[in-house]
PDB file of N, CA and C in Angstrom:
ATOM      1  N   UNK A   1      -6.505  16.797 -52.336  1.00  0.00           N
ATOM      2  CA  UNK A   1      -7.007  17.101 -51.015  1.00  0.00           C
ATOM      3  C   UNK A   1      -6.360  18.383 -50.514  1.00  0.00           C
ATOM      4  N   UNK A   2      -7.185  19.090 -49.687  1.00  0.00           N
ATOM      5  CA  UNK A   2      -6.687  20.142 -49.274  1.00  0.00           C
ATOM      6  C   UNK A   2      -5.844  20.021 -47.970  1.00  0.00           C
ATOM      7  N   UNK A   3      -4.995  20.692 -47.456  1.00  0.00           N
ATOM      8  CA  UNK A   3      -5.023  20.771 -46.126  1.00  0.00           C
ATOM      9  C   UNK A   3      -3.771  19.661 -45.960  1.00  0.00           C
ATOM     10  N   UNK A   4      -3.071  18.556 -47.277  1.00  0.00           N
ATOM     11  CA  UNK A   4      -2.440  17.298 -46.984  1.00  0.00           C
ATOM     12  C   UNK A   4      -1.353  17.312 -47.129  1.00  0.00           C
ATOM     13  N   UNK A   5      -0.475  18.306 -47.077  1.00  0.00           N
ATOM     14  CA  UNK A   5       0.615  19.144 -47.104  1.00  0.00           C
ATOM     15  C   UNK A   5       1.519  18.101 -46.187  1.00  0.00           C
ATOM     16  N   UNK A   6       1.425  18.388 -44.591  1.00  0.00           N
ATOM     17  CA  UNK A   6       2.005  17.388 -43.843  1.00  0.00           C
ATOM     18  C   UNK A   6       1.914  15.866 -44.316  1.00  0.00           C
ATOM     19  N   UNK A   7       0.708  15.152 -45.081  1.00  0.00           N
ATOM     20  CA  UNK A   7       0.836  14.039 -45.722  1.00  0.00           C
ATOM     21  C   UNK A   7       1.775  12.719 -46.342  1.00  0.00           C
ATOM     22  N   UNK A   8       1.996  13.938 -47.327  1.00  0.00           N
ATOM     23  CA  UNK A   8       2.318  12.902 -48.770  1.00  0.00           C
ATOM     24  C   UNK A   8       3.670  14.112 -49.079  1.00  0.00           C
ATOM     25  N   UNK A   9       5.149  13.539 -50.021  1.00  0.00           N
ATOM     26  CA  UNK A   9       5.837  14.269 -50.256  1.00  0.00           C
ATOM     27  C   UNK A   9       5.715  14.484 -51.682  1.00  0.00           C
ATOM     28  N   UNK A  10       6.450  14.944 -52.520  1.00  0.00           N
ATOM     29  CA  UNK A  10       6.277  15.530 -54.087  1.00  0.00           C
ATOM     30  C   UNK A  10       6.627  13.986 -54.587  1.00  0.00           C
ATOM     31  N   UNK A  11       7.060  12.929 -54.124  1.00  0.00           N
ATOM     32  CA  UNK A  11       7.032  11.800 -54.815  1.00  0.00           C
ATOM     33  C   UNK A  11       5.952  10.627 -54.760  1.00  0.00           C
ATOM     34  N   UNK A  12       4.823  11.767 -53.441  1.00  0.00           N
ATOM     35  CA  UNK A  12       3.983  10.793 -53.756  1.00  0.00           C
ATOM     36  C   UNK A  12       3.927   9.857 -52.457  1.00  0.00           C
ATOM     37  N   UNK A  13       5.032   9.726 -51.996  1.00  0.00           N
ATOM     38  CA  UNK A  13       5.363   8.827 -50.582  1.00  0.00           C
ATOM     39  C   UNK A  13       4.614   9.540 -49.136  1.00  0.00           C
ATOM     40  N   UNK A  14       4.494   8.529 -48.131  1.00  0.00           N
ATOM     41  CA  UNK A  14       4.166   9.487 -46.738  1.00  0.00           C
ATOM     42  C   UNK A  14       5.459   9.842 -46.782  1.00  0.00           C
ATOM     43  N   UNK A  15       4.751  11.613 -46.049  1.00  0.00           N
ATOM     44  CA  UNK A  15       5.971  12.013 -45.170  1.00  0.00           C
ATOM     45  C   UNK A  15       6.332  11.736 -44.064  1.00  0.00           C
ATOM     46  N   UNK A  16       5.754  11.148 -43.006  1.00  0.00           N
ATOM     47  CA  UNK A  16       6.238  10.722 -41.312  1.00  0.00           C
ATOM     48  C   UNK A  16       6.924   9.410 -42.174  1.00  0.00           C
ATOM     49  N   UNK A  17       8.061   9.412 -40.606  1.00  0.00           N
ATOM     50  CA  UNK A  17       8.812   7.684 -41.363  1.00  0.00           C
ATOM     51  C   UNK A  17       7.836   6.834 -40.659  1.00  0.00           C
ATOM     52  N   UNK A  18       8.498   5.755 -40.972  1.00  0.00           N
ATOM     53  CA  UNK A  18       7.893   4.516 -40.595  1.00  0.00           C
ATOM     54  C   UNK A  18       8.120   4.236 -39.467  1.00  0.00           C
ATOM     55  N   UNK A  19       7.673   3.650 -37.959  1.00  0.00           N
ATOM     56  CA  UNK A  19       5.977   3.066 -38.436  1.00  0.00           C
ATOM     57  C   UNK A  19       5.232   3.810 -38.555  1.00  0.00           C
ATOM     58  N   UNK A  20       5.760   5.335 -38.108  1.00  0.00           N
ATOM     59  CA  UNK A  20       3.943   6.048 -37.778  1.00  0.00           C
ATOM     60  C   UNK A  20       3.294   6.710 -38.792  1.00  0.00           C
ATOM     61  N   UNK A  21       3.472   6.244 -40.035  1.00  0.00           N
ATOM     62  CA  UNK A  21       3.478   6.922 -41.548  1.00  0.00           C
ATOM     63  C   UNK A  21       2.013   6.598 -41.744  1.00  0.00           C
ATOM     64  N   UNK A  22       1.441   6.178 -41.271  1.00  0.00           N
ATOM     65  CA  UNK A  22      -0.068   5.626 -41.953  1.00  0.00           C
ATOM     66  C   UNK A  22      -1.160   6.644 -41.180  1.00  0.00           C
ATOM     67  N   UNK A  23      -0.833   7.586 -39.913  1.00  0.00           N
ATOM     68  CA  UNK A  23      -1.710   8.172 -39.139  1.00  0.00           C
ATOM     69  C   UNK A  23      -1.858   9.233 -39.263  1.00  0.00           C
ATOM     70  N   UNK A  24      -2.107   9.860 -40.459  1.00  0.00           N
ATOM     71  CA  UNK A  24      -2.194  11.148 -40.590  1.00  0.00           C
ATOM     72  C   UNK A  24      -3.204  11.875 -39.259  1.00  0.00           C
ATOM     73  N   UNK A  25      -3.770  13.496 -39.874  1.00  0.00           N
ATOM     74  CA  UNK A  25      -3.848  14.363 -39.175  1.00  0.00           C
ATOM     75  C   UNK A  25      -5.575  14.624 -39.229  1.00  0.00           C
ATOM     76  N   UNK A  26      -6.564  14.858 -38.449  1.00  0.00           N
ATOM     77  CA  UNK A  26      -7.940  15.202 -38.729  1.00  0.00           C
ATOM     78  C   UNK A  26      -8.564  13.427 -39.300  1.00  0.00           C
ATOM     79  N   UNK A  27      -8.160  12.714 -38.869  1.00  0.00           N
ATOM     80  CA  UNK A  27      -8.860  11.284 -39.505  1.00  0.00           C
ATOM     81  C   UNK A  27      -8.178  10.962 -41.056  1.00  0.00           C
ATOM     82  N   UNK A  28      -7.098  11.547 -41.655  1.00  0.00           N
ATOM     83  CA  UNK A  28      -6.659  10.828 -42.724  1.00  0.00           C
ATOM     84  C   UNK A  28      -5.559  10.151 -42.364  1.00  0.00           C
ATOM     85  N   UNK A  29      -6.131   8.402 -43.115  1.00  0.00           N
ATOM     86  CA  UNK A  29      -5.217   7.818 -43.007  1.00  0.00           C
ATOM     87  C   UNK A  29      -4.089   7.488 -44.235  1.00  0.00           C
ATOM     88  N   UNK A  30      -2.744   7.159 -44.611  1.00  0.00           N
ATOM     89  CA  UNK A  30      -2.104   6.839 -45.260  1.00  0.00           C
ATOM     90  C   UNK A  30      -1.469   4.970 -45.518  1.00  0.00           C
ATOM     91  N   UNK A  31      -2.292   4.163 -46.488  1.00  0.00           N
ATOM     92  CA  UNK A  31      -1.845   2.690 -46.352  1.00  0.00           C
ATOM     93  C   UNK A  31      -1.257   2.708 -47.264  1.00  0.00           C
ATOM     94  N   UNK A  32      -0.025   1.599 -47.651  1.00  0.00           N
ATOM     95  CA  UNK A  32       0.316   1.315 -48.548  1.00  0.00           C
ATOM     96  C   UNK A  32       1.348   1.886 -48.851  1.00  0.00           C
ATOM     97  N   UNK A  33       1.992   3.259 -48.295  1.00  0.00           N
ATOM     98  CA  UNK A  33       2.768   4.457 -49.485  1.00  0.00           C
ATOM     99  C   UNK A  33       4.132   3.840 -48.669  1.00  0.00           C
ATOM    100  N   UNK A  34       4.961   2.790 -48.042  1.00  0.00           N
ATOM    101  CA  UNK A  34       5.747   3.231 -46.975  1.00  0.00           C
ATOM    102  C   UNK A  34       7.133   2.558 -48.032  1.00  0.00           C
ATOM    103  N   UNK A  35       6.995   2.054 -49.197  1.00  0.00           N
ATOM    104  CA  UNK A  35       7.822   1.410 -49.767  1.00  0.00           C
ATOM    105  C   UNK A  35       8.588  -0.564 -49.175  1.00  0.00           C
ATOM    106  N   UNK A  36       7.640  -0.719 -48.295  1.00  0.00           N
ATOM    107  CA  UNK A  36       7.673  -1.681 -47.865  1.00  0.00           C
ATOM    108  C   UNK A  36       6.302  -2.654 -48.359  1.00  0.00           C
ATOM    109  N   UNK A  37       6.292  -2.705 -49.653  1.00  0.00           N
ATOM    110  CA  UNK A  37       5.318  -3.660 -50.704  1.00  0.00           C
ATOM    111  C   UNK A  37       4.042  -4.288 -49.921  1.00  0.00           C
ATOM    112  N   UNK A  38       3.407  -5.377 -49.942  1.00  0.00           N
ATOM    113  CA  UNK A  38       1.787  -5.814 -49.955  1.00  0.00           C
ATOM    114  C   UNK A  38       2.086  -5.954 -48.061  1.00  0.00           C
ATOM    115  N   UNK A  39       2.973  -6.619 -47.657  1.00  0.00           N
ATOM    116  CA  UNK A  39       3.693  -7.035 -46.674  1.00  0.00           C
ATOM    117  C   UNK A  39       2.896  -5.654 -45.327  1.00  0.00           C
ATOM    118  N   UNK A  40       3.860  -4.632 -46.406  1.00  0.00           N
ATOM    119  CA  UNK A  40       3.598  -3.159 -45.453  1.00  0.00           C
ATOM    120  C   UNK A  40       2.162  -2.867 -45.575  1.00  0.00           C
ATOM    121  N   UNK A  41       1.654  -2.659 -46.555  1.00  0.00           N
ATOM    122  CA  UNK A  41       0.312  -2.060 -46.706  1.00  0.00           C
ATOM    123  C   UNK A  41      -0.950  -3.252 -46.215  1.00  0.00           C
ATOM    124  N   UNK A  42      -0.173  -4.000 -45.950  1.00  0.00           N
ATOM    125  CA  UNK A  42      -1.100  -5.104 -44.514  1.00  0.00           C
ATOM    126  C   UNK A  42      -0.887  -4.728 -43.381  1.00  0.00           C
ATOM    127  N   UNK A  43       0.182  -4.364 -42.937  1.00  0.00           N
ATOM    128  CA  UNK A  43       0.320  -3.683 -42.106  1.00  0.00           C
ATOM    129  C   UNK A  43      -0.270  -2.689 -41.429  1.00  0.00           C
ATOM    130  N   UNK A  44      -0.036  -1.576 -42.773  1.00  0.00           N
ATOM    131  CA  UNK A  44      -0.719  -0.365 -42.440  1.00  0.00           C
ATOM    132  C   UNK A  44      -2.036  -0.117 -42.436  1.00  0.00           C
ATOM    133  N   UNK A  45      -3.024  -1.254 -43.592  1.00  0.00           N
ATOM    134  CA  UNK A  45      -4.051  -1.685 -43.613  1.00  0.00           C
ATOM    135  C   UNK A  45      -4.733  -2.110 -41.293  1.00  0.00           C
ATOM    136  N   UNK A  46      -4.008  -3.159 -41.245  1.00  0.00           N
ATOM    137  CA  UNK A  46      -4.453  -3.491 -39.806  1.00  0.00           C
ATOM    138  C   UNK A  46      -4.405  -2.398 -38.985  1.00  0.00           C
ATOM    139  N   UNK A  47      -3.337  -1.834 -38.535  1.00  0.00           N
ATOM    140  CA  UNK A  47      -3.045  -0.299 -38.036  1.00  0.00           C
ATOM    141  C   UNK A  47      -4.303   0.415 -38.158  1.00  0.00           C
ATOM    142  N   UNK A  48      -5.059   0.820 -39.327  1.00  0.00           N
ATOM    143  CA  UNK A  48      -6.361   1.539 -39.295  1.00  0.00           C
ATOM    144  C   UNK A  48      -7.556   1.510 -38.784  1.00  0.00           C
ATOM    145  N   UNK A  49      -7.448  -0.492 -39.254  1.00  0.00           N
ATOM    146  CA  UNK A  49      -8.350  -0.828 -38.891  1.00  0.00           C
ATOM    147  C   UNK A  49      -8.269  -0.778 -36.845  1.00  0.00           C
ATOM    148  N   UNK A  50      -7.658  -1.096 -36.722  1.00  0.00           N
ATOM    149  CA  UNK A  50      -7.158  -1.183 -34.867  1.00  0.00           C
ATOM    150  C   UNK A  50      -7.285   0.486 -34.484  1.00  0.00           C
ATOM    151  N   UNK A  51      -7.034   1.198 -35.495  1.00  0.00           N
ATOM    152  CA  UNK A  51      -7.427   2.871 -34.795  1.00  0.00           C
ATOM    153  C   UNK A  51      -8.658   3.230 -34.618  1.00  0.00           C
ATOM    154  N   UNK A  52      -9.424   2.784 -35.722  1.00  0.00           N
ATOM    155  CA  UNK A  52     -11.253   2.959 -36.143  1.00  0.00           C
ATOM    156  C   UNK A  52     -12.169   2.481 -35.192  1.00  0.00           C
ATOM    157  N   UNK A  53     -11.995   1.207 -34.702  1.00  0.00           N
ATOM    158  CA  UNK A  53     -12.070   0.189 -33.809  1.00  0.00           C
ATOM    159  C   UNK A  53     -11.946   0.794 -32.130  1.00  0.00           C
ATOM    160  N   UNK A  54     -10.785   1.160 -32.480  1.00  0.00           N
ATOM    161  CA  UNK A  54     -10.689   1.634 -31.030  1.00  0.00           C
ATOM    162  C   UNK A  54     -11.435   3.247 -30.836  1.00  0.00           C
ATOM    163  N   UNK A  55     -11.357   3.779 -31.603  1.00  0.00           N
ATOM    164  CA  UNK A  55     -11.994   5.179 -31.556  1.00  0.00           C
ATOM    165  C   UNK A  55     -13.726   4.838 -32.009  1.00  0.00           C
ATOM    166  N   UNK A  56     -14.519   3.855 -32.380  1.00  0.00           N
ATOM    167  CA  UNK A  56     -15.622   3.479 -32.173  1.00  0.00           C
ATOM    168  C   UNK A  56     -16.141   3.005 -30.694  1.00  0.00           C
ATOM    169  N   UNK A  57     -14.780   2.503 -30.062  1.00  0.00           N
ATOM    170  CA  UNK A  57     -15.523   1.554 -28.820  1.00  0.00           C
ATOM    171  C   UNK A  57     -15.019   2.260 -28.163  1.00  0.00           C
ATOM    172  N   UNK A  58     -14.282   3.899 -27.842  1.00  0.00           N
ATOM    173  CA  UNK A  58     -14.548   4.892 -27.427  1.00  0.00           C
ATOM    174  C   UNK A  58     -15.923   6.164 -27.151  1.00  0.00           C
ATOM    175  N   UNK A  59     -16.023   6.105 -28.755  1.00  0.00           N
ATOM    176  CA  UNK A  59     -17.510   7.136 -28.595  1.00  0.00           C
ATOM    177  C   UNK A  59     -18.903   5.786 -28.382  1.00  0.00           C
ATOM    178  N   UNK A  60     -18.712   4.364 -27.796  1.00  0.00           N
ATOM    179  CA  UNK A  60     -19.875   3.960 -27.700  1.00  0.00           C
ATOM    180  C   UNK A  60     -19.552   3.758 -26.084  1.00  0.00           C
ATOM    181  N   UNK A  61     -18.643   3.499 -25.711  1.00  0.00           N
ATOM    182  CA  UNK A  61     -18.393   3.661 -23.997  1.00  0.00           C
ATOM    183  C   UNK A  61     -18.976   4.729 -23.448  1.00  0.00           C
ATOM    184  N   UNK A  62     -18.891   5.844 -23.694  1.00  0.00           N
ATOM    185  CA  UNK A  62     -18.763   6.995 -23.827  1.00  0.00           C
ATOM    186  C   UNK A  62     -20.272   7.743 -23.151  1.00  0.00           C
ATOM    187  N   UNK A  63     -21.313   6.437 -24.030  1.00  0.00           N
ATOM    188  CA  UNK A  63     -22.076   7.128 -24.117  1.00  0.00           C
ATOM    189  C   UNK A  63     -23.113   6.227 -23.305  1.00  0.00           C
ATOM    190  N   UNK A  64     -22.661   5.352 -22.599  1.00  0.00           N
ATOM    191  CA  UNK A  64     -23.481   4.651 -21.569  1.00  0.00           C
ATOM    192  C   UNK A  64     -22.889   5.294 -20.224  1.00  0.00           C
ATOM    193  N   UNK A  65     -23.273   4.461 -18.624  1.00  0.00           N
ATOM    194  CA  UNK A  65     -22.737   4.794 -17.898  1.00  0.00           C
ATOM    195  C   UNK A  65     -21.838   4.003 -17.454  1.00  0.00           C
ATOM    196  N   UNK A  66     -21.593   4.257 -16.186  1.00  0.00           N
ATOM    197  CA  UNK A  66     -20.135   3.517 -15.943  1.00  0.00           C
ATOM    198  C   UNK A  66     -20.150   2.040 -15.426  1.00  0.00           C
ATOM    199  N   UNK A  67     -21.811   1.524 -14.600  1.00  0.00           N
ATOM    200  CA  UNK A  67     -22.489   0.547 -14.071  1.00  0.00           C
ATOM    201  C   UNK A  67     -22.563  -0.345 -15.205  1.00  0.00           C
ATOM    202  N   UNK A  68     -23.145  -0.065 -16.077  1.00  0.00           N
ATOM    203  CA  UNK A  68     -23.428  -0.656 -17.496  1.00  0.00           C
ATOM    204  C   UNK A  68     -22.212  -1.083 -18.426  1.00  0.00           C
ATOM    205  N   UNK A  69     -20.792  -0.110 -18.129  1.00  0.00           N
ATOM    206  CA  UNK A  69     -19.675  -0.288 -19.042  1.00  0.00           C
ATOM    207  C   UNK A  69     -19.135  -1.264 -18.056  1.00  0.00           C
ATOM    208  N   UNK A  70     -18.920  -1.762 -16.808  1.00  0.00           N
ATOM    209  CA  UNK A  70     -17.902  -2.339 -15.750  1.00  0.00           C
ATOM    210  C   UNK A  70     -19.356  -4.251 -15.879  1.00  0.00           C
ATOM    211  N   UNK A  71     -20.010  -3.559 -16.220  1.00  0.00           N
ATOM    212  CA  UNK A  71     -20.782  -5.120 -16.433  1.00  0.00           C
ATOM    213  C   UNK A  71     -20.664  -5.892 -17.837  1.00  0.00           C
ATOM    214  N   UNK A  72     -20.569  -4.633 -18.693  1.00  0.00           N
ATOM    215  CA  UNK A  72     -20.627  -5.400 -20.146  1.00  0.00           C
ATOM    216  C   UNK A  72     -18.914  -5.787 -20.463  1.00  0.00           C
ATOM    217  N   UNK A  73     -17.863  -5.193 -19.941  1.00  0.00           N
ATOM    218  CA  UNK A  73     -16.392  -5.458 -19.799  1.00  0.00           C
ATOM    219  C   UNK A  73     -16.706  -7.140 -18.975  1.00  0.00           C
ATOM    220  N   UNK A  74     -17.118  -7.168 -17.878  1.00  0.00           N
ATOM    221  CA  UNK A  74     -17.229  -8.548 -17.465  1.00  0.00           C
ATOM    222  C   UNK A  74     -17.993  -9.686 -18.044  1.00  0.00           C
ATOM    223  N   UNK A  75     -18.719  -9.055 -18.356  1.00  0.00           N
ATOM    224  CA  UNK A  75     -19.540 -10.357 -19.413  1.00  0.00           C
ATOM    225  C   UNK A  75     -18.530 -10.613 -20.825  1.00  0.00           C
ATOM    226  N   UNK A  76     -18.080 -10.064 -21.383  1.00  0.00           N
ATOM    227  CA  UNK A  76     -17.280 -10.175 -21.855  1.00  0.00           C
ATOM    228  C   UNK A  76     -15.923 -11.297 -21.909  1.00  0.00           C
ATOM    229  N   UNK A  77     -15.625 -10.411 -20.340  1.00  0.00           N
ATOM    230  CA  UNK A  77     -14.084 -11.090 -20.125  1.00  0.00           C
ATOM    231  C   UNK A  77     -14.647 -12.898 -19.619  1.00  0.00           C
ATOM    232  N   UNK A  78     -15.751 -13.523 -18.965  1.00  0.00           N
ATOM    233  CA  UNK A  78     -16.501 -14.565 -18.735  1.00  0.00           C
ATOM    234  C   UNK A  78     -17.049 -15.046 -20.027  1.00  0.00           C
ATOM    235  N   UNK A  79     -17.170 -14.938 -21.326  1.00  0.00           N
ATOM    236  CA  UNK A  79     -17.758 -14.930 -21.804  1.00  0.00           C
ATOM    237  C   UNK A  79     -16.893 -16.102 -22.843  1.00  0.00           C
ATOM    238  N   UNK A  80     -15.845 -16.277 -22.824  1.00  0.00           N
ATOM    239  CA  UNK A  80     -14.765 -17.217 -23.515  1.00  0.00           C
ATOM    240  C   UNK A  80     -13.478 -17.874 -22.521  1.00  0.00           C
ATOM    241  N   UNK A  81     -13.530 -19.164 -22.657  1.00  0.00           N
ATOM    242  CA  UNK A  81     -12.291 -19.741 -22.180  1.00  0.00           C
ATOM    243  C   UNK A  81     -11.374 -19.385 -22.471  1.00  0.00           C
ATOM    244  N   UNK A  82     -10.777 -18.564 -24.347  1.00  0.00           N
ATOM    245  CA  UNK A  82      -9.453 -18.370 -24.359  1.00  0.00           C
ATOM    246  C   UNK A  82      -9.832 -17.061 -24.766  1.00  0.00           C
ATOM    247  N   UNK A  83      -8.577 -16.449 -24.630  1.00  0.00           N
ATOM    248  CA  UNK A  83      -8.766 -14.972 -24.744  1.00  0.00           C
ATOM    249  C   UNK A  83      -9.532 -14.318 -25.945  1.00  0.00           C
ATOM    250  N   UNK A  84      -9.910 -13.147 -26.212  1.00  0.00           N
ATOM    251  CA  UNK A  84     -10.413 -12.707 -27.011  1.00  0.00           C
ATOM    252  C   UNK A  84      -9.674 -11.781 -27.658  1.00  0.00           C
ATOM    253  N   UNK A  85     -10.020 -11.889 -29.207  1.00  0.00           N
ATOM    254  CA  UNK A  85      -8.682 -10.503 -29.906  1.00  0.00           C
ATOM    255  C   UNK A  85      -9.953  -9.284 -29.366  1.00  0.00           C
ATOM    256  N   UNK A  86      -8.983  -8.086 -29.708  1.00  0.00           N
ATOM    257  CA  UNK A  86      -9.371  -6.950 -29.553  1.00  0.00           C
ATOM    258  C   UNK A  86     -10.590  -7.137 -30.303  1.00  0.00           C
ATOM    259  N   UNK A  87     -10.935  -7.162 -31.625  1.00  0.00           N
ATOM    260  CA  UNK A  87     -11.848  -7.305 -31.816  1.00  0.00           C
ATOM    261  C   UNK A  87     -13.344  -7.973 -31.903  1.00  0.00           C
ATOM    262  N   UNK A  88     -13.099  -8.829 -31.228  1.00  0.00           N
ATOM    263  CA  UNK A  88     -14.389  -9.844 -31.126  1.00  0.00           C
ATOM    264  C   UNK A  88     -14.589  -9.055 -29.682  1.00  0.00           C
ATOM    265  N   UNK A  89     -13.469  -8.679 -28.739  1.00  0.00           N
ATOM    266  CA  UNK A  89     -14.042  -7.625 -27.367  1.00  0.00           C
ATOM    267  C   UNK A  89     -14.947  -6.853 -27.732  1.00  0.00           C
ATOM    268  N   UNK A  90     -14.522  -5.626 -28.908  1.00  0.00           N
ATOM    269  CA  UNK A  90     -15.080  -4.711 -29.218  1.00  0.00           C
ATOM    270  C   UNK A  90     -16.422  -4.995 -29.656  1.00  0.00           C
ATOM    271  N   UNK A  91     -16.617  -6.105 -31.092  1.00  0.00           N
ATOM    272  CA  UNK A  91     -18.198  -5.962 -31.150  1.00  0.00           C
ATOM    273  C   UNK A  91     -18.578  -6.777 -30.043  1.00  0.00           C
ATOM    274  N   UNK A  92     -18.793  -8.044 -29.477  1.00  0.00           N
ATOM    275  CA  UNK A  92     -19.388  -8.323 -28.051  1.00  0.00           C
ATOM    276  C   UNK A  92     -19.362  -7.277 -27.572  1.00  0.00           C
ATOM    277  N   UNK A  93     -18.706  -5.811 -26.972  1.00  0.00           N
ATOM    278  CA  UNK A  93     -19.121  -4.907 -26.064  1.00  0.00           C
ATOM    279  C   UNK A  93     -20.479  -3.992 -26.562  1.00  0.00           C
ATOM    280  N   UNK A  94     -20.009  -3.641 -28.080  1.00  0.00           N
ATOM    281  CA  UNK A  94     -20.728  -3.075 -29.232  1.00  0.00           C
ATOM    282  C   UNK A  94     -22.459  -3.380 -29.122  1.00  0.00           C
ATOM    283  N   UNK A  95     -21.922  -4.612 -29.317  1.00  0.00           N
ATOM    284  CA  UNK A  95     -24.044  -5.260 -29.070  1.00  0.00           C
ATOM    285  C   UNK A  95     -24.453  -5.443 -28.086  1.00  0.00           C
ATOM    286  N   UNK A  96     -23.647  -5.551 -27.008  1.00  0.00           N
ATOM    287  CA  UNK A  96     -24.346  -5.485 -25.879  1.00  0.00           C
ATOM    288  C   UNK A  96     -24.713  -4.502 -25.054  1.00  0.00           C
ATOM    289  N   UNK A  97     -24.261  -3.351 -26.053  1.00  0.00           N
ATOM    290  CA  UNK A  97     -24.536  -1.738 -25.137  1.00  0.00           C
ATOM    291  C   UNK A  97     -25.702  -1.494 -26.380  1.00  0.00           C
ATOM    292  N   UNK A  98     -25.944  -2.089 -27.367  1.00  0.00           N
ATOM    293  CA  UNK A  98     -27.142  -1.771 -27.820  1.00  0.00           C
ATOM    294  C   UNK A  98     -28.221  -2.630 -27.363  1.00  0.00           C
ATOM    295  N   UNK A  99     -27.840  -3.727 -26.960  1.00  0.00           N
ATOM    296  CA  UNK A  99     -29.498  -4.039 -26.200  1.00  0.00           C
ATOM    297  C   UNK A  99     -29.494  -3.670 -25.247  1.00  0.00           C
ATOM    298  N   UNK A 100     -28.327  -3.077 -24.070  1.00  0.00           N
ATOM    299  CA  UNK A 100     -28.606  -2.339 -23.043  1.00  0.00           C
ATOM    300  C   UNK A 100     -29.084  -0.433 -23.314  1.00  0.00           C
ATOM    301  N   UNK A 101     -28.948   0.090 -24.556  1.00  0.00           N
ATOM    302  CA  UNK A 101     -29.212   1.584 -24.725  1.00  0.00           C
ATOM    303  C   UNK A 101     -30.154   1.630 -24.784  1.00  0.00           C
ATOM    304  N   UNK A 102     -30.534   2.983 -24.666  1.00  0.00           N
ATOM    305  CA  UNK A 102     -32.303   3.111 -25.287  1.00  0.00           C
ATOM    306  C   UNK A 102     -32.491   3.572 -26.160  1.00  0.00           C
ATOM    307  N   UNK A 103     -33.108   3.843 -27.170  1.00  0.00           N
ATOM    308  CA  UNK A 103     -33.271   3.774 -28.465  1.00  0.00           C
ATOM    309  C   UNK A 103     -32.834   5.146 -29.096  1.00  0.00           C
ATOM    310  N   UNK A 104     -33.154   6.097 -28.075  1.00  0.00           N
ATOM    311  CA  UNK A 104     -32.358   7.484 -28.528  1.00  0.00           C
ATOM    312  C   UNK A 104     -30.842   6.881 -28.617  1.00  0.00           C
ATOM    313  N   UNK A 105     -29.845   6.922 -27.751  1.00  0.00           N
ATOM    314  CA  UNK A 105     -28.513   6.314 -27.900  1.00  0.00           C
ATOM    315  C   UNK A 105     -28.570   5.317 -28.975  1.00  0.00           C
ATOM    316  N   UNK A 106     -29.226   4.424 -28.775  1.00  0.00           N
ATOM    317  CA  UNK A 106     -29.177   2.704 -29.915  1.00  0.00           C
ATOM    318  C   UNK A 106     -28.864   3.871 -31.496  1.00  0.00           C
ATOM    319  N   UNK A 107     -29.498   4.549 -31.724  1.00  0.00           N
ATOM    320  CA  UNK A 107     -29.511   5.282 -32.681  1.00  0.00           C
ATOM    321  C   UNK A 107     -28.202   5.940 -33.521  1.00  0.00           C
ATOM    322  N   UNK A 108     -27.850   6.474 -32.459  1.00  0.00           N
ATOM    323  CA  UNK A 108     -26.336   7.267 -32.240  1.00  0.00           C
ATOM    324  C   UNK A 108     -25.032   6.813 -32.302  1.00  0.00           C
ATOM    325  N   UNK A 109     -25.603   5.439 -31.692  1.00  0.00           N
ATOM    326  CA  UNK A 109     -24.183   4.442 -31.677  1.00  0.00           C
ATOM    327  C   UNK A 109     -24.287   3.432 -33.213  1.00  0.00           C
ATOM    328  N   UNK A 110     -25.207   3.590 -33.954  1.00  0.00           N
ATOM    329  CA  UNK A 110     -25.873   2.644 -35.303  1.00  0.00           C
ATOM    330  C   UNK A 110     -25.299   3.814 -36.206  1.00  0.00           C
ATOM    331  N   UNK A 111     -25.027   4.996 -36.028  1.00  0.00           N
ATOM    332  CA  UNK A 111     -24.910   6.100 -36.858  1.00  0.00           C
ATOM    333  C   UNK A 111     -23.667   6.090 -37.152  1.00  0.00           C
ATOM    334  N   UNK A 112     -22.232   6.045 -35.842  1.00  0.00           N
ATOM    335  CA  UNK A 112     -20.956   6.044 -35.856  1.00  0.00           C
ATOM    336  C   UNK A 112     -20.194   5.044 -36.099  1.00  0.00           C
ATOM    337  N   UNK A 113     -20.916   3.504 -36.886  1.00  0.00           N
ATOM    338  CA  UNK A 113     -20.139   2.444 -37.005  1.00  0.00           C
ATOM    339  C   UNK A 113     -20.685   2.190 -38.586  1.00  0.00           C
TER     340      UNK A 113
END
């Protein structure tokens, strides 16, 4: 790869220490390299996934309005007796801004996930 200089060191390892070793620069991520075995690279594995996630249910907020985002957050938060992980928030918000988009957007937001 080009450009991965800040990355990875000549042994192959990330270069940032740990924890923040998995977040590289321009969208590359680093799992697994931290010398902390299956344990870590679950770790760093979840970490990505929780960045992707959150930077999806960014550009789909994003792209409704604010009437529509403060209703689908409440249907949501009503929507379960016990709390919800981050992610079951995210897709419940996810599908419900696609049956609320219109099909130009529905499109856009089907493109970035």
């Amino acid at each position: 790869m080009q450009g991965d200089e800040y990355l990875l060191n000549d042994d192959g390892l990330a270069k940032p220490s740990y924890p923040n070793h998995w977040k590289g620069k321009n969208g590359l991520y680093c799992v697994g390299l931290s010398r902390r075995g299956l344990y870590g690279a679950n770790l760093d594995a979840q970490n990505v996934a929780k960045d992707i996630s959150t930077q999806i249910y960014k550009d789909v907020i994003d792209m409704v309005d604010s009437k529509v985002q403060s209703k689908l957050i409440l249907m949501a938060l009503q929507l379960s007796y016990k709390p919800l992980t981050l992610n079951q928030l995210l897709y419940f918000i996810t599908i419900k801004i696609l049956v609320y988009a219109n099909v130009e957007k529905r499109g856009q937001i089907l493109k970035k996930m």
